[in-house]
N, C-alpha and C. Protein backbone atom coordinates (compact mmCIF):
# COMPACT_ATOMS: atom_id res chain seq x y z
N UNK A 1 108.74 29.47 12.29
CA UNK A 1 109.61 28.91 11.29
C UNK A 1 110.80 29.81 11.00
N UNK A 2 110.50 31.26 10.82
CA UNK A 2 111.58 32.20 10.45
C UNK A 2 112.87 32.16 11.47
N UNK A 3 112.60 32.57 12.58
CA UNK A 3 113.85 32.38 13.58
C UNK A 3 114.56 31.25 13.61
N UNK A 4 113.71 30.44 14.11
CA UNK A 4 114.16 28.98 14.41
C UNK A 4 115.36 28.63 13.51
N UNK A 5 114.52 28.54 11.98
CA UNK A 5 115.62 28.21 11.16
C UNK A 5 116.95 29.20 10.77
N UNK A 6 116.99 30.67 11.02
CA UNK A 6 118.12 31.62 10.66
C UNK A 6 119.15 31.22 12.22
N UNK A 7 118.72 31.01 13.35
CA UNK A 7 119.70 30.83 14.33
C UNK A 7 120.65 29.55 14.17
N UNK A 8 119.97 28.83 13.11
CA UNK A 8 121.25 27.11 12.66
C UNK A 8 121.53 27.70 11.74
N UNK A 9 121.37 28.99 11.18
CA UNK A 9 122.09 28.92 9.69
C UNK A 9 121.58 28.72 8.12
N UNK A 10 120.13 27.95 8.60
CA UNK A 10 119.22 27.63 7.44
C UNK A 10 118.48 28.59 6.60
N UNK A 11 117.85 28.82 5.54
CA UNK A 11 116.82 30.15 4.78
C UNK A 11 115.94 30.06 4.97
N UNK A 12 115.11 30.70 5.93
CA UNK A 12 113.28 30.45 5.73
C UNK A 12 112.97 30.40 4.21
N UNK A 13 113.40 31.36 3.50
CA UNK A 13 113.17 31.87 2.06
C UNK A 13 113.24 29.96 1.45
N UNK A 14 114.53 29.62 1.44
CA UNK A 14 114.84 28.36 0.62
C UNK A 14 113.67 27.49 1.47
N UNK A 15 113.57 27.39 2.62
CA UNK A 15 112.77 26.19 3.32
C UNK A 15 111.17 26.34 3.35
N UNK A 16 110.99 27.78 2.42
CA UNK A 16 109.27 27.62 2.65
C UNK A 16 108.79 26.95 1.25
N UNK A 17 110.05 27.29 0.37
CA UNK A 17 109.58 26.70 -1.26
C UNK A 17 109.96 25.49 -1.21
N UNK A 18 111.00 25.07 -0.38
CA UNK A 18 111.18 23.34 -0.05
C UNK A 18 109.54 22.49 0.43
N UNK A 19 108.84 23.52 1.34
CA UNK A 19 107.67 23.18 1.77
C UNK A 19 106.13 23.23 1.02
N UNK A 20 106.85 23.80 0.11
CA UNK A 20 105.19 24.30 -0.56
C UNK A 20 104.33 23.17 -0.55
N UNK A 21 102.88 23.89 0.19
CA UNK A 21 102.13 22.88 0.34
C UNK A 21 101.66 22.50 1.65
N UNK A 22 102.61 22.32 2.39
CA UNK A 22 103.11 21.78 3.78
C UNK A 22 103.46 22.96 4.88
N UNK A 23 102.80 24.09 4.87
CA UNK A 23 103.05 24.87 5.60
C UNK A 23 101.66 25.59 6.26
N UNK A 24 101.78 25.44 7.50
CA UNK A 24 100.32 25.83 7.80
C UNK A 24 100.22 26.70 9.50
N UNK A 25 101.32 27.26 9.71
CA UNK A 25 101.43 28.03 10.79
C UNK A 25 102.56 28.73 9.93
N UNK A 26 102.74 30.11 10.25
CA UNK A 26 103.68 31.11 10.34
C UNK A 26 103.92 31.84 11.67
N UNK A 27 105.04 32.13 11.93
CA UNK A 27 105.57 32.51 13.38
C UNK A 27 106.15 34.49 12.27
N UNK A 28 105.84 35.25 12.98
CA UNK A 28 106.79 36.50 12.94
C UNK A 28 107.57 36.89 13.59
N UNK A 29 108.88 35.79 13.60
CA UNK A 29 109.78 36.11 14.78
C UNK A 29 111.15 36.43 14.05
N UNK A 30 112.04 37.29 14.24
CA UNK A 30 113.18 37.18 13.66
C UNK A 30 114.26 37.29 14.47
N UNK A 31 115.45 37.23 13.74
CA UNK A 31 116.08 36.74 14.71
C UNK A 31 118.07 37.11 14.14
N UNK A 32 119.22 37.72 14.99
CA UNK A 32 120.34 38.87 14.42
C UNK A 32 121.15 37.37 15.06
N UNK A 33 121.91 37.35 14.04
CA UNK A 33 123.24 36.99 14.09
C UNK A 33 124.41 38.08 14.57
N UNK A 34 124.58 37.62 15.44
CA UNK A 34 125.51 38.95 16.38
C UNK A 34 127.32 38.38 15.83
N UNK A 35 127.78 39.80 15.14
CA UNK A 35 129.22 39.55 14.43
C UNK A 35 129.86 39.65 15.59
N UNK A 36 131.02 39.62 15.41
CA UNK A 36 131.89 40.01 16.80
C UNK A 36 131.88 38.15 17.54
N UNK A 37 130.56 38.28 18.34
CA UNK A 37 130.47 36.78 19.51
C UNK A 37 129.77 35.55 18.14
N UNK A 38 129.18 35.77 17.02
CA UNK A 38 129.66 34.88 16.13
C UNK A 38 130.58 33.93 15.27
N UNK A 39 131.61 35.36 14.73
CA UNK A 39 132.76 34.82 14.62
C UNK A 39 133.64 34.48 15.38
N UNK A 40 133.52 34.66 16.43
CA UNK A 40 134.51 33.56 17.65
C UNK A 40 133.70 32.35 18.30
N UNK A 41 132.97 32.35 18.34
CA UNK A 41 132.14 31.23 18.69
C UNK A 41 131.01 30.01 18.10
N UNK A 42 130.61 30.93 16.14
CA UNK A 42 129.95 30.29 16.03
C UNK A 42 128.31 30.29 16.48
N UNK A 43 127.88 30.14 15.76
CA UNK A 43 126.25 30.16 15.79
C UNK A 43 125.18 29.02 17.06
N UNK A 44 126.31 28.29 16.89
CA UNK A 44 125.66 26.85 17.98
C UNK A 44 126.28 27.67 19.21
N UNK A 45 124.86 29.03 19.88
CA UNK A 45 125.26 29.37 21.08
C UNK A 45 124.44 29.04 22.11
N UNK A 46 124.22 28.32 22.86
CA UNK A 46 123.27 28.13 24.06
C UNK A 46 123.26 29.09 25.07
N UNK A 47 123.63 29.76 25.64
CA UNK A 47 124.06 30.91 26.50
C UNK A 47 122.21 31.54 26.82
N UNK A 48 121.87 31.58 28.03
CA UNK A 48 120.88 31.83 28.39
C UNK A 48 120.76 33.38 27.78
N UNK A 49 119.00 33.23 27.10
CA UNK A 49 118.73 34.63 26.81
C UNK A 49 118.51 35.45 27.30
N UNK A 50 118.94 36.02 28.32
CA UNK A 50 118.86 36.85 29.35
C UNK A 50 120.43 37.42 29.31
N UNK A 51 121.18 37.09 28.70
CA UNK A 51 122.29 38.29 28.89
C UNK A 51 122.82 38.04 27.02
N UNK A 52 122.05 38.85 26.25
CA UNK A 52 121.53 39.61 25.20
C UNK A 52 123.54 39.76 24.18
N UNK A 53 124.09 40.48 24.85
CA UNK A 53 125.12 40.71 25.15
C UNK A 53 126.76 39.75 24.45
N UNK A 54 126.24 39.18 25.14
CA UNK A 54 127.26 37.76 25.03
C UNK A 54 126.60 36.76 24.21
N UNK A 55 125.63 36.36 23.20
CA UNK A 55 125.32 35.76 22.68
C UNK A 55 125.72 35.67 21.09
N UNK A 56 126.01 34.47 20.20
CA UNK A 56 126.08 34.71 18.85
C UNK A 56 125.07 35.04 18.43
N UNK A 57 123.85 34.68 18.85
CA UNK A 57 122.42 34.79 18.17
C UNK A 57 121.37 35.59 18.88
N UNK A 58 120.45 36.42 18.48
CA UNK A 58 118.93 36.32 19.67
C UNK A 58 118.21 36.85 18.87
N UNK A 59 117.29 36.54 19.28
CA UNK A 59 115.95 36.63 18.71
C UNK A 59 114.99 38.69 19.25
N UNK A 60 115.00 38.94 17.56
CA UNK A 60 114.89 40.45 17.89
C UNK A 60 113.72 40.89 17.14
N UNK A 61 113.09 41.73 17.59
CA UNK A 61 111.54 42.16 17.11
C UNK A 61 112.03 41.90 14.81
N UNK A 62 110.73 42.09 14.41
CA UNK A 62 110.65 41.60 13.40
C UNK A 62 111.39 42.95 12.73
N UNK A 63 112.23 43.32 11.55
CA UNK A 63 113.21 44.26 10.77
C UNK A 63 114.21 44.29 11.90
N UNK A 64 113.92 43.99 12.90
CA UNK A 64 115.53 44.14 13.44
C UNK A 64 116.76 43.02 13.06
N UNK A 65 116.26 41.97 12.49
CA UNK A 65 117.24 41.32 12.23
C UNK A 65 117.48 41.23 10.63
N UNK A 66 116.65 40.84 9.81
CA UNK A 66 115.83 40.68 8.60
C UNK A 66 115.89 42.11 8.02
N UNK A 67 115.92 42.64 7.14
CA UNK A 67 115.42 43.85 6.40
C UNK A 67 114.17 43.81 5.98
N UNK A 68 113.26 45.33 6.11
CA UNK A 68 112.31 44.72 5.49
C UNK A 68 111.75 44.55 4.12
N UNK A 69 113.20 44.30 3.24
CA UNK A 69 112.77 43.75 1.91
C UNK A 69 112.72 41.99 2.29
N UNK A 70 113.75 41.61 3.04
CA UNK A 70 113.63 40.85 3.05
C UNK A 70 112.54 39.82 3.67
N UNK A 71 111.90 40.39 4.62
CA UNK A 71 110.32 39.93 4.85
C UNK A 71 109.55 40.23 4.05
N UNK A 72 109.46 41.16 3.01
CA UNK A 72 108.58 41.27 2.03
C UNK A 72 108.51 39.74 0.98
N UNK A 73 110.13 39.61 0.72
CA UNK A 73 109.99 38.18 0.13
C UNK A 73 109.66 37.24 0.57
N UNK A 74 109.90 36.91 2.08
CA UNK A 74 109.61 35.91 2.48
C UNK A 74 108.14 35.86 2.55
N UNK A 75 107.67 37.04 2.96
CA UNK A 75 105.56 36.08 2.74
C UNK A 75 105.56 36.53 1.41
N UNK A 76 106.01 36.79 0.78
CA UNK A 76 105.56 36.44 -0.88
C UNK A 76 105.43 35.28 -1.64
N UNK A 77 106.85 34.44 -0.87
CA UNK A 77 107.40 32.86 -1.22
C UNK A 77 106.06 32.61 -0.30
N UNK A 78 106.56 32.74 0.92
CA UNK A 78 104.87 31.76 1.72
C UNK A 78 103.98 31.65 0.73
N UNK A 79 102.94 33.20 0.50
CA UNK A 79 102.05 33.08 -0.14
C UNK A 79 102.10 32.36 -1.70
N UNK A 80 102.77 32.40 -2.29
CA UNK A 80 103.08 31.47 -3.92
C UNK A 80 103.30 30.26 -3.16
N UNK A 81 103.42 29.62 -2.08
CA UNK A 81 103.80 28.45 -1.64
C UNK A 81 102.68 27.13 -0.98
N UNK A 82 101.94 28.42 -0.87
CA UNK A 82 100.32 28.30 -0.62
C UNK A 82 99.60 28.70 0.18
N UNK A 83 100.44 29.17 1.20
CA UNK A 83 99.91 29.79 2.53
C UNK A 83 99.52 31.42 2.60
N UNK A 84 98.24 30.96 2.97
CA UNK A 84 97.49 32.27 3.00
C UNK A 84 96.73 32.72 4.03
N UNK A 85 97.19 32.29 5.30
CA UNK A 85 96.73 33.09 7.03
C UNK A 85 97.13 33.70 7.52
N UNK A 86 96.53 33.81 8.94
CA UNK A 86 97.53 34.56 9.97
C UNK A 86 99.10 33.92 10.23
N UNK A 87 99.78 35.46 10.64
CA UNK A 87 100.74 35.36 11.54
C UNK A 87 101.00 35.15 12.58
N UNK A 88 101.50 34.49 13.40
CA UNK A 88 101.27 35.02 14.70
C UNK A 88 103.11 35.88 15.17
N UNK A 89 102.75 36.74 15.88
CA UNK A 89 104.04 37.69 16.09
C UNK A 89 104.43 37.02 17.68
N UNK A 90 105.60 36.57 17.50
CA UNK A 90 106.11 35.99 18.72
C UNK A 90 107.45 37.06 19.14
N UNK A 91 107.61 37.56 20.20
CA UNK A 91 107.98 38.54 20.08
C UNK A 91 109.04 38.08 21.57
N UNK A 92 110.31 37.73 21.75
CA UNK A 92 111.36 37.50 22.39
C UNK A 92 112.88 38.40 22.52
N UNK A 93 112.60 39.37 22.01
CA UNK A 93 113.85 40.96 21.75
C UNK A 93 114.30 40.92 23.53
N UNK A 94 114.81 40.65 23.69
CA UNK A 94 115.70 41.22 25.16
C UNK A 94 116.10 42.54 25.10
N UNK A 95 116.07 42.86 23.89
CA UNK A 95 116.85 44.56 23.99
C UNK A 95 115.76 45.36 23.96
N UNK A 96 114.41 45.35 24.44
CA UNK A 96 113.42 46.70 24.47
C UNK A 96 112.67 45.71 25.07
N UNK A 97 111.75 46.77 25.44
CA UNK A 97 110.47 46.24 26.56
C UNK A 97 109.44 45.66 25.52
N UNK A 98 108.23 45.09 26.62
CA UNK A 98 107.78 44.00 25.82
C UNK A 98 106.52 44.82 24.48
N UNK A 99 106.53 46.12 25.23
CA UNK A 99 105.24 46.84 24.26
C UNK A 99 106.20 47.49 23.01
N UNK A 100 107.81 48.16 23.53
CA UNK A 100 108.19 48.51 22.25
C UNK A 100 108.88 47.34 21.35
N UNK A 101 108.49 46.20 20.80
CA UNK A 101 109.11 45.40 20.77
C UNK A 101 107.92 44.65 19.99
N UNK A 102 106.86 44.78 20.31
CA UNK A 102 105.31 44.03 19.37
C UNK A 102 105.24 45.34 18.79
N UNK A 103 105.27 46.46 19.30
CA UNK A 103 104.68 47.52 18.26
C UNK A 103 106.23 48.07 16.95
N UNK A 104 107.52 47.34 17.33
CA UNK A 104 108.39 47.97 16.36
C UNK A 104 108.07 46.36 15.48
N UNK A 105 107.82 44.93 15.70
CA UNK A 105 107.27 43.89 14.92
C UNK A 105 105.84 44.35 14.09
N UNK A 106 104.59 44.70 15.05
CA UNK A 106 103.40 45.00 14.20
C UNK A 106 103.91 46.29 12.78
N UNK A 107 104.65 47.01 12.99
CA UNK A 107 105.08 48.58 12.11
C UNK A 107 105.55 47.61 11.57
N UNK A 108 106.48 46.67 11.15
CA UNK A 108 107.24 45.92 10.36
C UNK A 108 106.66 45.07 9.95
N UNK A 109 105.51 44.29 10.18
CA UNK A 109 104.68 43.49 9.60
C UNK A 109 103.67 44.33 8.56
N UNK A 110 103.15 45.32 9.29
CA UNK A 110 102.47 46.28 8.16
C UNK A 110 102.78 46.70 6.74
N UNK A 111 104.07 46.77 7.16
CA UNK A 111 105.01 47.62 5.46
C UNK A 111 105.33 46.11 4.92
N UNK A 112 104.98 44.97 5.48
CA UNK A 112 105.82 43.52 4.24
C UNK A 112 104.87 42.36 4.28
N UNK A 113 103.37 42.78 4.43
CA UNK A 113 102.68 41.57 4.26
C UNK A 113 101.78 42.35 3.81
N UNK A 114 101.42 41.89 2.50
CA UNK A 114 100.14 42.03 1.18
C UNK A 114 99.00 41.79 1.72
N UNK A 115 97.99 42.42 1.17
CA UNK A 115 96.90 42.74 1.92
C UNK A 115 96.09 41.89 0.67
């Protein structure tokens, strides 16, 4: 849910309290609006993810895009929203390999989800 919706532009934050109730998978994916190839192009970028580079958008281990206050709020809203499971960490960063990249997401999931 988190990526998906920040690469159109939308708030996970606003769209999980739009959902309360209605939410029953969480994804830990986040995801950088790249300045520079944004503001000339805009967010609606299709550009294969494989050249990282040239993209307005991509999808980057979890605090790399997000702060992690700001994942702290967001499973806070989840949880007041009703949802109370697993995550699952989907992990698509082109810019680091695939182990540093779940383990800089798992370190970032640790410090912003309540135990």
């Amino acid at each position: 849910m988190t990526a998906h919706l920040m690469i159109i532009g939308a708030e996970p934050i606003a769209s999980a309290r739009a959902l309360k109730g209605c939410i029953y998978h969480v994804h830990g994916k986040d995801a950088r609006i790249e300045k520079g190839e944004s503001d000339i192009n805009g967010i609606c970028d299709w550009k294969e993810v494989f050249v990282p580079a040239e993209r307005s958008w991509n999808y980057v281990a979890v605090g790399c895009g997000k702060d992690l206050q700001w994942w702290k709020e967001f499973f806070s809203v989840v949880r007041m929203m009703g949802y109370n499971d697993y995550v699952s960490l989907d992990m698509e960063d082109q810019t680091m390999s695939v182990e540093a990249g779940v383990q800089t997401s798992v370190d970032a999931l640790k410090q912003t989800l309540s135990r």
